[in-house]
C-alpha atoms as a PDB file:
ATOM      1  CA  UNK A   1       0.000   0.000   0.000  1.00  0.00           C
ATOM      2  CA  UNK A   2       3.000   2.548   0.730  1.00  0.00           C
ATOM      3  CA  UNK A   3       4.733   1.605  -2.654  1.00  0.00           C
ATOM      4  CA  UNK A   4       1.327   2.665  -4.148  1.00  0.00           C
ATOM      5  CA  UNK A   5       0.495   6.083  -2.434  1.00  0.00           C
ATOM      6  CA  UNK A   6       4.633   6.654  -3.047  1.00  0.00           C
ATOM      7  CA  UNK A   7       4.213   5.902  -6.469  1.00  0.00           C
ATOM      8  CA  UNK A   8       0.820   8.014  -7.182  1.00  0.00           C
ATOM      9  CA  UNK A   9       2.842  10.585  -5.245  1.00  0.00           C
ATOM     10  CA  UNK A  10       6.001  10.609  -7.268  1.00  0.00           C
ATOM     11  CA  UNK A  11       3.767  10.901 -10.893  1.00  0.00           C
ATOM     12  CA  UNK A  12       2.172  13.873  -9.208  1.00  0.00           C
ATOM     13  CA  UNK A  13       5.117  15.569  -8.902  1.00  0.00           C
ATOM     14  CA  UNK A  14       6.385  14.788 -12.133  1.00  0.00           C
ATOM     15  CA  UNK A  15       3.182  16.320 -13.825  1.00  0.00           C
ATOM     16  CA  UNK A  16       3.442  19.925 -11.220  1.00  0.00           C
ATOM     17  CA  UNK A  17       7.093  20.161 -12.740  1.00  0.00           C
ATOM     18  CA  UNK A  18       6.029  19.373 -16.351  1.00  0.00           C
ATOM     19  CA  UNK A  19       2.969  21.602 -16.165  1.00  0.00           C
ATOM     20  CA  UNK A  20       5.273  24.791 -14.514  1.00  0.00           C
ATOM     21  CA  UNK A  21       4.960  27.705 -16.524  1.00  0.00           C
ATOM     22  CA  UNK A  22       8.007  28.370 -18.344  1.00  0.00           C
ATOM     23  CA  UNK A  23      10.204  31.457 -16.984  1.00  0.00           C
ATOM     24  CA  UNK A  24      10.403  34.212 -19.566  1.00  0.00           C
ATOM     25  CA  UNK A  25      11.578  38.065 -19.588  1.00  0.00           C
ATOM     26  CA  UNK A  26      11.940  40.749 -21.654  1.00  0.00           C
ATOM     27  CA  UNK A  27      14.709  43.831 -21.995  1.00  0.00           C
ATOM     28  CA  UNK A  28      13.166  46.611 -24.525  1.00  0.00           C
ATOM     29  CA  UNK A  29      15.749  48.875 -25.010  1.00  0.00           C
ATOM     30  CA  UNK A  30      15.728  52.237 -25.774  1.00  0.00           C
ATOM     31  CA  UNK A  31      18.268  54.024 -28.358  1.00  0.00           C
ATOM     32  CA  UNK A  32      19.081  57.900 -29.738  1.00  0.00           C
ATOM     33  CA  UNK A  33      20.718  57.856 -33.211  1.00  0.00           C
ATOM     34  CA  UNK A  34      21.413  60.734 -35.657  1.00  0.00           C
ATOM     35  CA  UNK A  35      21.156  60.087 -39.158  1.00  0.00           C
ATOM     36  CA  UNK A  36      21.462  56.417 -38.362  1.00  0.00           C
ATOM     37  CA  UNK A  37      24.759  57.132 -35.956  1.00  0.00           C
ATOM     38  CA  UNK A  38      24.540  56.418 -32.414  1.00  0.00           C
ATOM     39  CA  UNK A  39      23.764  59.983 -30.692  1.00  0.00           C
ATOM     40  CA  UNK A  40      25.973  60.797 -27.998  1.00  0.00           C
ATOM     41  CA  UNK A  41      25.800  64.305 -25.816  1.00  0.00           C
ATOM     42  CA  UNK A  42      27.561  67.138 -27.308  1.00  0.00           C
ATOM     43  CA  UNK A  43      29.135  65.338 -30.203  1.00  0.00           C
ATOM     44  CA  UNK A  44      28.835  66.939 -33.704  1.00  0.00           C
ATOM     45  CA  UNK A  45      26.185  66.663 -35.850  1.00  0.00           C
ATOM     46  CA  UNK A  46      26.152  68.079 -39.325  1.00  0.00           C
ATOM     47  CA  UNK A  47      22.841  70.068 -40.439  1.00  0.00           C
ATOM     48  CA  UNK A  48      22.247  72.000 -43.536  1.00  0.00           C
ATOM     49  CA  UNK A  49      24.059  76.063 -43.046  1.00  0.00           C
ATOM     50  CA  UNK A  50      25.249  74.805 -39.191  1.00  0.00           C
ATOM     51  CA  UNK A  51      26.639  72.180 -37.050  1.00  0.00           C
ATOM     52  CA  UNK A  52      24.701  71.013 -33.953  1.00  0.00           C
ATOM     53  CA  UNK A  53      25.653  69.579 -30.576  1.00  0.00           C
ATOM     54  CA  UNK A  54      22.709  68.245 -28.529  1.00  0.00           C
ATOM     55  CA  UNK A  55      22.593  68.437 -24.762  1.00  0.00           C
ATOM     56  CA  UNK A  56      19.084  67.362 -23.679  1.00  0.00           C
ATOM     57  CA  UNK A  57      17.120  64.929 -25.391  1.00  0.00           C
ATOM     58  CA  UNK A  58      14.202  63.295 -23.308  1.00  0.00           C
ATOM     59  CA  UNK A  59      10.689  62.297 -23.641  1.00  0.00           C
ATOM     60  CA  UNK A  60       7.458  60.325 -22.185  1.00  0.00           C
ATOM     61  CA  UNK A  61       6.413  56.816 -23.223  1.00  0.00           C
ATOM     62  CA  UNK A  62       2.705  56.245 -22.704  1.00  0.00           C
ATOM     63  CA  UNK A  63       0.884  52.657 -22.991  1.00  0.00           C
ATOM     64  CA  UNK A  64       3.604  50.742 -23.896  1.00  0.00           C
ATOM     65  CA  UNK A  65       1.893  46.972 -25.368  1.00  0.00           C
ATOM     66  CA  UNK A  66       2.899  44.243 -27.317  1.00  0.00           C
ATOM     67  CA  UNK A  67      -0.093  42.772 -29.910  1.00  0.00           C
ATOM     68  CA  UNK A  68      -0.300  39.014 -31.010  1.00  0.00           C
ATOM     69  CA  UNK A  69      -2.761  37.651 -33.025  1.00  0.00           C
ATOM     70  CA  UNK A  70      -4.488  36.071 -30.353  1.00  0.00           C
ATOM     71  CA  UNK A  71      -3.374  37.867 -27.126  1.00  0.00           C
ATOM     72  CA  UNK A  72      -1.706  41.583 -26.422  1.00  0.00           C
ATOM     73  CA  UNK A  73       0.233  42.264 -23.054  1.00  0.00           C
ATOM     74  CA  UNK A  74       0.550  45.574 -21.819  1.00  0.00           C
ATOM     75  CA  UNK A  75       3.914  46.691 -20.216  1.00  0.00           C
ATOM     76  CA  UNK A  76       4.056  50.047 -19.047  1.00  0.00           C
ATOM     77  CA  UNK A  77       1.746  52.417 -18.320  1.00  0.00           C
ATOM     78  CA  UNK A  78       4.399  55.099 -18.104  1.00  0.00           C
ATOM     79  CA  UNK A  79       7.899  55.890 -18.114  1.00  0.00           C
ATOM     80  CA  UNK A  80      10.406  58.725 -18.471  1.00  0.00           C
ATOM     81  CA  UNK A  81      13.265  57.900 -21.253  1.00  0.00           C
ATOM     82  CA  UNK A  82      16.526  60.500 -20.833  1.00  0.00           C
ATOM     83  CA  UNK A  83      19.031  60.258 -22.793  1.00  0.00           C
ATOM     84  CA  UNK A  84      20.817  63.568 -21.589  1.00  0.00           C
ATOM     85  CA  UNK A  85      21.956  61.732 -18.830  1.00  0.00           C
ATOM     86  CA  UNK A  86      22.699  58.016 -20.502  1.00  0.00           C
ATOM     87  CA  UNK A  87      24.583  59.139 -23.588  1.00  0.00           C
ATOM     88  CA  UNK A  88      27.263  60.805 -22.359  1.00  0.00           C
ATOM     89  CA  UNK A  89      29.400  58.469 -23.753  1.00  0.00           C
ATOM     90  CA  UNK A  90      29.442  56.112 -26.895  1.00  0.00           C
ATOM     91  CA  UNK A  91      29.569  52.868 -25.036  1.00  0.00           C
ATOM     92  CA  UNK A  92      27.044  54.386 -23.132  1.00  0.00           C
ATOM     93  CA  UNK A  93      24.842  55.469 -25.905  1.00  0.00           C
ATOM     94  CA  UNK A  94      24.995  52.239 -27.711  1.00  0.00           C
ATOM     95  CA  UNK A  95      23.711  50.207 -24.400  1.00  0.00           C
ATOM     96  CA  UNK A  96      20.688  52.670 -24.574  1.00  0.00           C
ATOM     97  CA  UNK A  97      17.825  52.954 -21.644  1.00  0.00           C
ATOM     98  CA  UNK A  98      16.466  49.527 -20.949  1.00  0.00           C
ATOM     99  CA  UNK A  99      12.909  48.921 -19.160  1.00  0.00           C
ATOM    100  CA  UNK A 100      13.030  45.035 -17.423  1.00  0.00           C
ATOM    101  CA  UNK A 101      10.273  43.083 -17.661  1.00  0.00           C
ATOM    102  CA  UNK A 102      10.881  39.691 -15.642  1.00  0.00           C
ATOM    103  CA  UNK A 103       7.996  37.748 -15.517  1.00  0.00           C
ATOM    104  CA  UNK A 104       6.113  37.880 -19.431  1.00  0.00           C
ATOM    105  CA  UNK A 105       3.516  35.119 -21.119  1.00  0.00           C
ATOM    106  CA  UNK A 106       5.274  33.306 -23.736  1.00  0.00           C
ATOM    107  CA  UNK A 107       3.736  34.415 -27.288  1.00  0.00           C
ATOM    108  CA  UNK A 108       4.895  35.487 -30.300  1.00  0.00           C
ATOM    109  CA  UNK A 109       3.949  39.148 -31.170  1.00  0.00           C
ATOM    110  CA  UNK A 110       3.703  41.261 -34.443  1.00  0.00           C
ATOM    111  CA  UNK A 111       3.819  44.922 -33.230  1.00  0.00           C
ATOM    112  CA  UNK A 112       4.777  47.204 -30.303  1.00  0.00           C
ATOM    113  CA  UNK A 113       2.102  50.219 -29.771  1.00  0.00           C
ATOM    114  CA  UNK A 114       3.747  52.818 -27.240  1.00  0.00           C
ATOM    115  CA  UNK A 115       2.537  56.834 -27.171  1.00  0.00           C
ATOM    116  CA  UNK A 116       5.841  59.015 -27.239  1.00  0.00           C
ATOM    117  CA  UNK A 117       4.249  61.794 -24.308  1.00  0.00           C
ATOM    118  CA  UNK A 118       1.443  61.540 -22.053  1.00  0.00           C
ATOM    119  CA  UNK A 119      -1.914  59.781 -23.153  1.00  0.00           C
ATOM    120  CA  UNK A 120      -4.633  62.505 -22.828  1.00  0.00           C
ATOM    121  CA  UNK A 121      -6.341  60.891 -19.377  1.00  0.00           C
ATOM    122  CA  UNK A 122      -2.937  61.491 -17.560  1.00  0.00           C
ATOM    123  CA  UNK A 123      -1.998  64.794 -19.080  1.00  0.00           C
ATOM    124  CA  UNK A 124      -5.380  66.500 -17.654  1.00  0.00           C
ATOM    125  CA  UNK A 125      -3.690  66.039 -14.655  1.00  0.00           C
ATOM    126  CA  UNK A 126      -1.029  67.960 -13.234  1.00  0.00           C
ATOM    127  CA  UNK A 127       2.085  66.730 -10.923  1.00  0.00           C
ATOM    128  CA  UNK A 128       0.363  67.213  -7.692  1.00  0.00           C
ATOM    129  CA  UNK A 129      -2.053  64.621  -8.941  1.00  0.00           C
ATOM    130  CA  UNK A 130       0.482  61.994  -8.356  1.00  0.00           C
ATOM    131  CA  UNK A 131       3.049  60.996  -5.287  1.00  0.00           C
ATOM    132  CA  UNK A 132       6.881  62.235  -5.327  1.00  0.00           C
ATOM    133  CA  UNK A 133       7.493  59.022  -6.073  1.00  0.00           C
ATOM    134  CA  UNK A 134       5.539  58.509  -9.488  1.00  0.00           C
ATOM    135  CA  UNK A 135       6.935  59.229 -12.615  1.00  0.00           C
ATOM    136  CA  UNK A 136       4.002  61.625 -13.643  1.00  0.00           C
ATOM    137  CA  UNK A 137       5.090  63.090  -9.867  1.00  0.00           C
ATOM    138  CA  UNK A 138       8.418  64.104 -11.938  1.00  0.00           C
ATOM    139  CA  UNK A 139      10.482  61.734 -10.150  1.00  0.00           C
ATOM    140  CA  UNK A 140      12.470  60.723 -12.901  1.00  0.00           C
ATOM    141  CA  UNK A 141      13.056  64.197 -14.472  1.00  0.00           C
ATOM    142  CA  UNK A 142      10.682  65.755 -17.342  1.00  0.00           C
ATOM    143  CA  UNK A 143       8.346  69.097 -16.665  1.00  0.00           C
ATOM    144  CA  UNK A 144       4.954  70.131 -16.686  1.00  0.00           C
ATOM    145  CA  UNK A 145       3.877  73.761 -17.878  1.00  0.00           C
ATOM    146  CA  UNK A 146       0.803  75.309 -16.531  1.00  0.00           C
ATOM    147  CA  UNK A 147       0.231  77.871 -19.614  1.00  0.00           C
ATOM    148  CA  UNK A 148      -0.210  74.772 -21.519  1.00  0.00           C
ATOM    149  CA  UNK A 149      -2.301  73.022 -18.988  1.00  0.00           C
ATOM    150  CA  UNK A 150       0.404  69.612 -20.460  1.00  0.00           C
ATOM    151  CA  UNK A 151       3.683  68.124 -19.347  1.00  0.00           C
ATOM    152  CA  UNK A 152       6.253  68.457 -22.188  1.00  0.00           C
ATOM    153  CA  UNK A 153       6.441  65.131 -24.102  1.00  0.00           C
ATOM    154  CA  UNK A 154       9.576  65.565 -25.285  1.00  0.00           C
ATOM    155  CA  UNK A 155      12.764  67.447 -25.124  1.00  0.00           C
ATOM    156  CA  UNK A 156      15.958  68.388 -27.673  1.00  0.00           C
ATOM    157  CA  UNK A 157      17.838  71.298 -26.418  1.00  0.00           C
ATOM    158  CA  UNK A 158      21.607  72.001 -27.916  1.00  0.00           C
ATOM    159  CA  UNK A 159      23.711  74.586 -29.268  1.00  0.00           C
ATOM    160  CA  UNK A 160      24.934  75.281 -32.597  1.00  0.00           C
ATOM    161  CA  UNK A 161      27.623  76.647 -34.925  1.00  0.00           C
ATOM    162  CA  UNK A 162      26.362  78.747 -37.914  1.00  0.00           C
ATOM    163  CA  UNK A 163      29.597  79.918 -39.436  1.00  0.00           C
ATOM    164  CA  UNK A 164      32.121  76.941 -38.398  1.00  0.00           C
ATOM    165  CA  UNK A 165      34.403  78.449 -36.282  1.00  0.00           C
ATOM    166  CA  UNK A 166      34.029  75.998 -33.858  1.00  0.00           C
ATOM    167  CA  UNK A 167      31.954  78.029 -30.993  1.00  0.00           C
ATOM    168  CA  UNK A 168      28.955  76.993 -30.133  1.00  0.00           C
ATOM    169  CA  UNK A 169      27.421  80.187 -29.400  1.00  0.00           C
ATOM    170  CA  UNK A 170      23.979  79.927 -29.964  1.00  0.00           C
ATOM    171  CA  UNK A 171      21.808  77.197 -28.626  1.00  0.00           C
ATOM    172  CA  UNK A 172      18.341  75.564 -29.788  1.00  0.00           C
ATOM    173  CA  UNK A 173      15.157  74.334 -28.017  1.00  0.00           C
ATOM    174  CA  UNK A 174      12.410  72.147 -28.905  1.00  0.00           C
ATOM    175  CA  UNK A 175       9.513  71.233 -26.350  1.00  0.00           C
ATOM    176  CA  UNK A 176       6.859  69.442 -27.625  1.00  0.00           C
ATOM    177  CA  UNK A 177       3.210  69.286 -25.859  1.00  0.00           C
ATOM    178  CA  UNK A 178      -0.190  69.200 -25.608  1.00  0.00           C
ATOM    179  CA  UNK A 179      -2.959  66.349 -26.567  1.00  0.00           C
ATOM    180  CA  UNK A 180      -2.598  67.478 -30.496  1.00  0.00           C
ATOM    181  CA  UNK A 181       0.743  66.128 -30.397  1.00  0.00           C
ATOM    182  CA  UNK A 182      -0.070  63.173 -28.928  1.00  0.00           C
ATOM    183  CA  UNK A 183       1.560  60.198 -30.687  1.00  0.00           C
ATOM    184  CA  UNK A 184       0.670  56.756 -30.782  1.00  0.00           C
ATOM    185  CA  UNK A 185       3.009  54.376 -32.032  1.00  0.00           C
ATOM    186  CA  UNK A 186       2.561  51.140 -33.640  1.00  0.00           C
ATOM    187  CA  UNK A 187       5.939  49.521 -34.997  1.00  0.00           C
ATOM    188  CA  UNK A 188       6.346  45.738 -36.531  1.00  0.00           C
ATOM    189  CA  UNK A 189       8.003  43.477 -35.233  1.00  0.00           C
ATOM    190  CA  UNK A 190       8.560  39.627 -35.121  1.00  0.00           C
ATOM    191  CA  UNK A 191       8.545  38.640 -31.447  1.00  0.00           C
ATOM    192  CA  UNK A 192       8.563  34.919 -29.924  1.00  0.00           C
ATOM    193  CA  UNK A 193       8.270  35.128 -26.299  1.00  0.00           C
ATOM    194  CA  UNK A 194      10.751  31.892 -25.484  1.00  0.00           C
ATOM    195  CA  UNK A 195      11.757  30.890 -22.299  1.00  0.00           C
ATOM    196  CA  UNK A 196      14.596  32.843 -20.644  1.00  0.00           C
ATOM    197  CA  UNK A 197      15.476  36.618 -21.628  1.00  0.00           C
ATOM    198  CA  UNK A 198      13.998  38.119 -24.849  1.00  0.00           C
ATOM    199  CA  UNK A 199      14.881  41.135 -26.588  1.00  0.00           C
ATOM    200  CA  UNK A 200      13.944  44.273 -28.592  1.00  0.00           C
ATOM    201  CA  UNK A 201      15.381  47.202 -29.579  1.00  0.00           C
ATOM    202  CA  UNK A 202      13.866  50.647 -30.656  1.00  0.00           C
ATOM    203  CA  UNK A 203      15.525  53.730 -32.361  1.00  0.00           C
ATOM    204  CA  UNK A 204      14.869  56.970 -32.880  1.00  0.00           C
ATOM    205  CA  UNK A 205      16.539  59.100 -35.215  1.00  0.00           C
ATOM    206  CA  UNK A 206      16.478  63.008 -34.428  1.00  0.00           C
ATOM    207  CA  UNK A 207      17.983  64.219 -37.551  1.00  0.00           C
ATOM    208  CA  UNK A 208      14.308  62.579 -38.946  1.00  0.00           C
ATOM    209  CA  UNK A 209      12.453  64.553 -36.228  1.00  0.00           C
ATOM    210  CA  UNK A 210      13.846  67.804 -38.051  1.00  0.00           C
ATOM    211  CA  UNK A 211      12.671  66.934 -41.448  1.00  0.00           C
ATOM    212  CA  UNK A 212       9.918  69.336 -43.133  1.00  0.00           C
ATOM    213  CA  UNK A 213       7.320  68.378 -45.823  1.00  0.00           C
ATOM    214  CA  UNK A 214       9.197  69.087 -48.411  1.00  0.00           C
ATOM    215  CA  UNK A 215      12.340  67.435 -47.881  1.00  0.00           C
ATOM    216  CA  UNK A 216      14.441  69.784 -46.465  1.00  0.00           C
ATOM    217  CA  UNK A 217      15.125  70.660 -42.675  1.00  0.00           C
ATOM    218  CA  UNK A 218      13.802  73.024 -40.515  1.00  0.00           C
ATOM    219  CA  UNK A 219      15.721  75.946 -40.462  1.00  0.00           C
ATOM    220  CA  UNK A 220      17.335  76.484 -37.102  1.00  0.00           C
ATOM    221  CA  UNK A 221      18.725  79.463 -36.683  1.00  0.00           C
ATOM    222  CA  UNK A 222      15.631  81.472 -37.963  1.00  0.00           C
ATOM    223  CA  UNK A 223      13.598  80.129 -35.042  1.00  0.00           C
ATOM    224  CA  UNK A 224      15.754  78.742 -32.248  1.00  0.00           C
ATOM    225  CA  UNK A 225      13.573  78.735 -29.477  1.00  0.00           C
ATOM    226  CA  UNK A 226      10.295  76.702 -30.062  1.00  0.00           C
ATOM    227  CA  UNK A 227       8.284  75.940 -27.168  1.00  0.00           C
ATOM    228  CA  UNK A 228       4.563  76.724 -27.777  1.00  0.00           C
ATOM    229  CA  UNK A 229       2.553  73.251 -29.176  1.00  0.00           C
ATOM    230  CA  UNK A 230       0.829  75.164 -32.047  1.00  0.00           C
ATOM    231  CA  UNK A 231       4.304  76.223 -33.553  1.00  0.00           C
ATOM    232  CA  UNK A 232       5.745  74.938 -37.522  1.00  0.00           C
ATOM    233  CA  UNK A 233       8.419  73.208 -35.665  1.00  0.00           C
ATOM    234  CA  UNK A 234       6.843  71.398 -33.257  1.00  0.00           C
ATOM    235  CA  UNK A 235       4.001  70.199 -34.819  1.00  0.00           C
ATOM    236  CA  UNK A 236       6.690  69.052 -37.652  1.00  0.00           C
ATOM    237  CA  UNK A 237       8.517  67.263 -34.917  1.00  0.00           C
ATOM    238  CA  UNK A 238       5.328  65.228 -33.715  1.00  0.00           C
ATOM    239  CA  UNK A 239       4.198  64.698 -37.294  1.00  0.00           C
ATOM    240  CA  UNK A 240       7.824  63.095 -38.289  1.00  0.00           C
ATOM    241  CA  UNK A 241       7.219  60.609 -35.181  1.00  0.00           C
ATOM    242  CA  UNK A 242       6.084  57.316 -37.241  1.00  0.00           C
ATOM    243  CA  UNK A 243       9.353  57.841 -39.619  1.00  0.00           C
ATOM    244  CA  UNK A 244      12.047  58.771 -36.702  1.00  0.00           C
ATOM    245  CA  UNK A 245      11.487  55.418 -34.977  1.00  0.00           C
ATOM    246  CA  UNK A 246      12.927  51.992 -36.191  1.00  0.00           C
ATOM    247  CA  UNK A 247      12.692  48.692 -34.360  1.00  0.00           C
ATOM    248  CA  UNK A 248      15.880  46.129 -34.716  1.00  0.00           C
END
């Protein structure tokens, strides 16, 4: 009778440890390139009439969800990307900003849908809506402006060299805001969820972000300072969104 109940026993515990769900996790990884480069804090960057050196580039990642055929897992609700701080170096800026996910379904996926800002529920609220501690608090960095009644999405600030003397004198700033410019992403990809760590890499290029309609670029040192949400420039910047990003 014992050899039977420690037999029955033993099969049981063979089928828990065949029937554990596999163990799977997931590194999507965050990268700034210029014109396809890797983007590094001010480094030189050639533009038509100037040269450009970035020192802030930073932004807001809404809704972040992978889509399957039969299934979609969200990820993030929020989070504050900053490369000012993380590409200060090359070796740096290749590693890029990683968000860890260590505990994921395993699937296989055909796109990634993020928002680059803040989805319109959470930007009608303001930073005292949310605990020191949240990233919509500002505890990560980032900035909310009242006249707008938005945080700023995103960030490029740098300074530039007109005449090639090699002085920076001047500098440049971009803010982008406000619900109208407000973009949701939704990249391809070709995702299998497998047991252990996973993988995925996204890109945005900023020279793309400073594209106009008509081929050219926007002309910095006309406007330099650009931070209203109904202005050419930054409604250029949040309309070159789906062609600045690339997934590898």
């Amino acid at each position: 009778m014992n050899k039977i109940i420690g037999l029955v026993g033993f099969i049981c515990l063979l089928c828990l440890m065949g029937c554990k769900e596999k163990e799977a996790s997931l590194d999507l990884t965050f990268h700034a390139r210029y014109d396809g480069e890797v983007l590094t804090m001010l480094d030189k960057y050639a533009m038509p009439n100037l040269t450009l050196r970035f020192t802030t580039s930073d932004f807001f990642v809404s809704d972040i969800q992978l889509i399957g055929d039969d299934a979609s897992l969200s990820l993030t609700d929020i989070a504050f990307i900053d490369f000012s701080t993380v590409n200060t170096t090359v070796e740096n800026a290749m590693a890029g900003i990683t968000l860890e996910y260590p505990d994921i379904e395993l699937n296989n996926y055909h796109t990634i849908s993020f928002g680059v800002g803040v989805n319109p529920e959470n930007n009608s609220k303001t930073p005292a809506d949310f605990t020191s501690e949240d990233v919509l608090g500002l505890s990560e960095g980032g900035s909310y402006w009242p006249s707008w009644v938005s945080y700023v999405f995103l960030r490029m600030e740098g300074r530039f060299d007109t005449d090639e003397n090699g002085t920076f004198d001047d500098s440049c700033v971009f803010h982008v805001g406000s619900d109208q410019n407000y973009v949701v992403m939704e990249l391809p990809i070709e995702l299998n969820i497998e047991e252990g760590k996973n993988t995925l890499d996204l890109y945005l290029d900023h020279k793309t972000l400073f594209e106009t309609t008509d081929g050219e670029y926007f002309d910095i040192p006309s406007m330099p300072t650009n931070h209203q949400p109904d202005l050419p420039a930054i409604i250029n910047i949040a309309r070159n969104m789906p062609q600045a990003w690339t997934v590898e």
